[in-house]
Protein backbone atom coordinates (compact mmCIF):
# COMPACT_ATOMS: atom_id res chain seq x y z
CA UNK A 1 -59.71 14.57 65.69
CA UNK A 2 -63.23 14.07 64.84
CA UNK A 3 -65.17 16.74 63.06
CA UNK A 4 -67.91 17.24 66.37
CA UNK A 5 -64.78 17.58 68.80
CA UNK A 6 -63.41 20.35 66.22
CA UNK A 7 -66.86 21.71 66.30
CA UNK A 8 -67.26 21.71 70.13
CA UNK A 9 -63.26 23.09 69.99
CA UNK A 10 -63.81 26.30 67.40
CA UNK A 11 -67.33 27.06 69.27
CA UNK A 12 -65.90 27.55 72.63
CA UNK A 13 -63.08 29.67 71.38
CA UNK A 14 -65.24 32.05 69.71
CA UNK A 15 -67.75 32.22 72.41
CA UNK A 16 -65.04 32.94 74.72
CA UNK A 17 -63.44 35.82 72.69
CA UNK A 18 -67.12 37.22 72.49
CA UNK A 19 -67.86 37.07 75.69
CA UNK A 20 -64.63 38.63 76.78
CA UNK A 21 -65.28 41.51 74.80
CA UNK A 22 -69.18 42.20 75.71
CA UNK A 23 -67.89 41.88 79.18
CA UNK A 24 -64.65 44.32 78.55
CA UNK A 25 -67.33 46.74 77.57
CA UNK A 26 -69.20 46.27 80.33
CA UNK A 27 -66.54 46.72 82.84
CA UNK A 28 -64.95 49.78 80.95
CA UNK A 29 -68.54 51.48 80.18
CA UNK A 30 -70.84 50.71 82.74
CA UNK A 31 -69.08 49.18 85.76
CA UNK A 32 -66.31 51.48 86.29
CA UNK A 33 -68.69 54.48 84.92
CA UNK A 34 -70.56 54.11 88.00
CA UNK A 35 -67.67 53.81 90.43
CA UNK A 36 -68.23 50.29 91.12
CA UNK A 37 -64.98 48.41 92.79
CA UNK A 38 -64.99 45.43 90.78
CA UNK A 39 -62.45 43.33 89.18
CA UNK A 40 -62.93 41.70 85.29
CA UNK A 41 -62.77 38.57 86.38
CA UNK A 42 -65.35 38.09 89.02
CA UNK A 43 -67.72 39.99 86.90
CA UNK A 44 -67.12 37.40 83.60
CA UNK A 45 -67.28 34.38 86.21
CA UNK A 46 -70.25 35.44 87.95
CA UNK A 47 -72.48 36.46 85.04
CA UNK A 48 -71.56 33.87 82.74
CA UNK A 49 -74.96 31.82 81.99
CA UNK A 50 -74.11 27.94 80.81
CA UNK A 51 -77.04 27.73 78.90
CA UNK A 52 -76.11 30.92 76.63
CA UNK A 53 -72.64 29.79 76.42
CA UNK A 54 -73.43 25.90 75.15
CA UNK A 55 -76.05 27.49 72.80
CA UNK A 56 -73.54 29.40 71.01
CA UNK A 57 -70.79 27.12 71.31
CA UNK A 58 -72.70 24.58 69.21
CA UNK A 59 -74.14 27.21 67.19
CA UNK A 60 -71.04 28.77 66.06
CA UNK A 61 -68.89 25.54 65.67
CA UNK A 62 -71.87 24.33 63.74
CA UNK A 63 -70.94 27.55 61.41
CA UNK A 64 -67.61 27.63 61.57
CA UNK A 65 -67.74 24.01 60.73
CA UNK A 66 -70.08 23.18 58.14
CA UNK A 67 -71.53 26.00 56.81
CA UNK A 68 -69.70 28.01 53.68
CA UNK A 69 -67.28 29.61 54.08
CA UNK A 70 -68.18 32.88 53.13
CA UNK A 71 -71.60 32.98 55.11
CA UNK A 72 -69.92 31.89 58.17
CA UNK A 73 -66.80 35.14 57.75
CA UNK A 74 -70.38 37.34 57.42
CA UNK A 75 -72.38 35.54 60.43
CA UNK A 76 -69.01 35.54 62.62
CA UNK A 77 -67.71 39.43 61.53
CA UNK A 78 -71.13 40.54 62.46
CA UNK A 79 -70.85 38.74 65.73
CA UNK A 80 -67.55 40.74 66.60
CA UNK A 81 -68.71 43.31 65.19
CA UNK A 82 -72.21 43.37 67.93
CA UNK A 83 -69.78 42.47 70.93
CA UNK A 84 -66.88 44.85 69.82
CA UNK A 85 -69.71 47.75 70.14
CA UNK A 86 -69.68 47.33 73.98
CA UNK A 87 -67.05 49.29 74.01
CA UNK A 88 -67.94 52.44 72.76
CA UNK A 89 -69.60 53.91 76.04
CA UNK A 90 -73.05 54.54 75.05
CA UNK A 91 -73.31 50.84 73.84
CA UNK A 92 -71.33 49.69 77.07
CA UNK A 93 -73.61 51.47 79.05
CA UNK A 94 -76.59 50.10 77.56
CA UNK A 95 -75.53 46.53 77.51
CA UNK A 96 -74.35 46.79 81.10
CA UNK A 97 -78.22 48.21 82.11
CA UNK A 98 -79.95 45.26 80.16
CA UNK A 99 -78.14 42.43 81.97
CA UNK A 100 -77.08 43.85 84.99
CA UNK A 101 -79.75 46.94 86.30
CA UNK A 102 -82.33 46.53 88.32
CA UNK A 103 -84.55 49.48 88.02
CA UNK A 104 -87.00 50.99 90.47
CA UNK A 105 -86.60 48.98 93.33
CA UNK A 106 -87.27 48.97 97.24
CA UNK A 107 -84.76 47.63 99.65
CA UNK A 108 -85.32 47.65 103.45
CA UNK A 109 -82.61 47.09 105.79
CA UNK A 110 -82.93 47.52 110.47
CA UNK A 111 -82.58 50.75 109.96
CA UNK A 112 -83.65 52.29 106.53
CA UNK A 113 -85.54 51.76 103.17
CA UNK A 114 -84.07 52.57 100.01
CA UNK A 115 -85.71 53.56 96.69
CA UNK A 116 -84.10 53.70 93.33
CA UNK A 117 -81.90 51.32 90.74
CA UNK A 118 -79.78 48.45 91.71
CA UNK A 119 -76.56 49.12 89.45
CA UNK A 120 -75.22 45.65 90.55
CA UNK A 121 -75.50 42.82 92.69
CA UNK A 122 -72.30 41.47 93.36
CA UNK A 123 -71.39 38.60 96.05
CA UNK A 124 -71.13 40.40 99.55
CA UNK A 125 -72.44 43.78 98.57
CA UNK A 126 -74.85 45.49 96.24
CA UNK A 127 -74.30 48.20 94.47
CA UNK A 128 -77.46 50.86 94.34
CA UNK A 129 -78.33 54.11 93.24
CA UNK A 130 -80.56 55.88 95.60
CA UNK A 131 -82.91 58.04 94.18
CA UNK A 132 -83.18 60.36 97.63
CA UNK A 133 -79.63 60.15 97.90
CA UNK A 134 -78.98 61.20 94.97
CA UNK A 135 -75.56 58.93 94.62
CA UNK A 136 -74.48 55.32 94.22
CA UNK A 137 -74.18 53.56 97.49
CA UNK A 138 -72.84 50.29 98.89
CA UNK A 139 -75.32 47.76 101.08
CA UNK A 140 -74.60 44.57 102.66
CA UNK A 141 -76.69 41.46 101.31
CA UNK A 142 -76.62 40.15 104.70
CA UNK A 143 -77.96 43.22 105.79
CA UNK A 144 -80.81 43.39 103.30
CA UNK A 145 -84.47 42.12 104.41
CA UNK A 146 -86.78 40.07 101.40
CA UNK A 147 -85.99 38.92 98.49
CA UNK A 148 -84.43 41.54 95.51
């Protein structure tokens, strides 16, 4: 096997085992934290970006690869290390807010306007917290007006 296929090979498995534990601490700290229904699975498949993914693919087969041994066993631990964090729940929390919260929003249905943070925006429903409310409730996208 040629050394770019090996490359291509070790990048996607550690990208994948990252990215399943950044998004096990997103589901366990921040997802179900808020009460949102959601399964593992559709959150990894639906917020995986193919861009980020590629870019550290080739990045860390590149350093698995052909850099040093011990330089790559620092660059890689620290990478496990970052993603592991997500699971502690103030960590989890965080990470879930940065790539998943919308904050301080307006949405406008027929009927009513709502004012406050969208936890999540899944693919039927949307998951918001309603500052009047007070609580986390459930909208319809179909049922939303404009763009969010």
């Amino acid at each position: 096997m040629s050394k770019v296929i090996q490359m291509i090979l070790s990048g996607m498995f550690f990208t994948f085992i990252l990215d399943f534990f950044l998004f096990l601490g997103i589901k366990e700290n921040y997802i179900d934290a808020h009460g949102i229904q959601l399964y593992y699975n559709i959150l990894f498949a639906d917020n995986q970006n193919i861009y980020t993914f590629t870019f550290f693919t080739l990045l860390l087969g590149y350093i698995v690869m052909y850099v040093s041994n011990k330089i790559a066993i620092i660059i890689i631990s620290t990478l496990f290390i970052l993603t592991f964090a997500t699971l502690i729940p103030p960590l989890g929390n965080y990470a879930g807010e940065l790539l998943l919260m919308q904050k301080n929003i307006t949405l406008k249905t027929d009927k009513f306007t709502y004012h406050g943070d969208m936890l999540y925006s899944g693919r039927q429903a949307v998951s918001f917290y309603d500052y009047g409310l007070k609580k986390v409730i459930m909208l319809d996208k179909n049922k939303i007006q404009g763009n969010y």
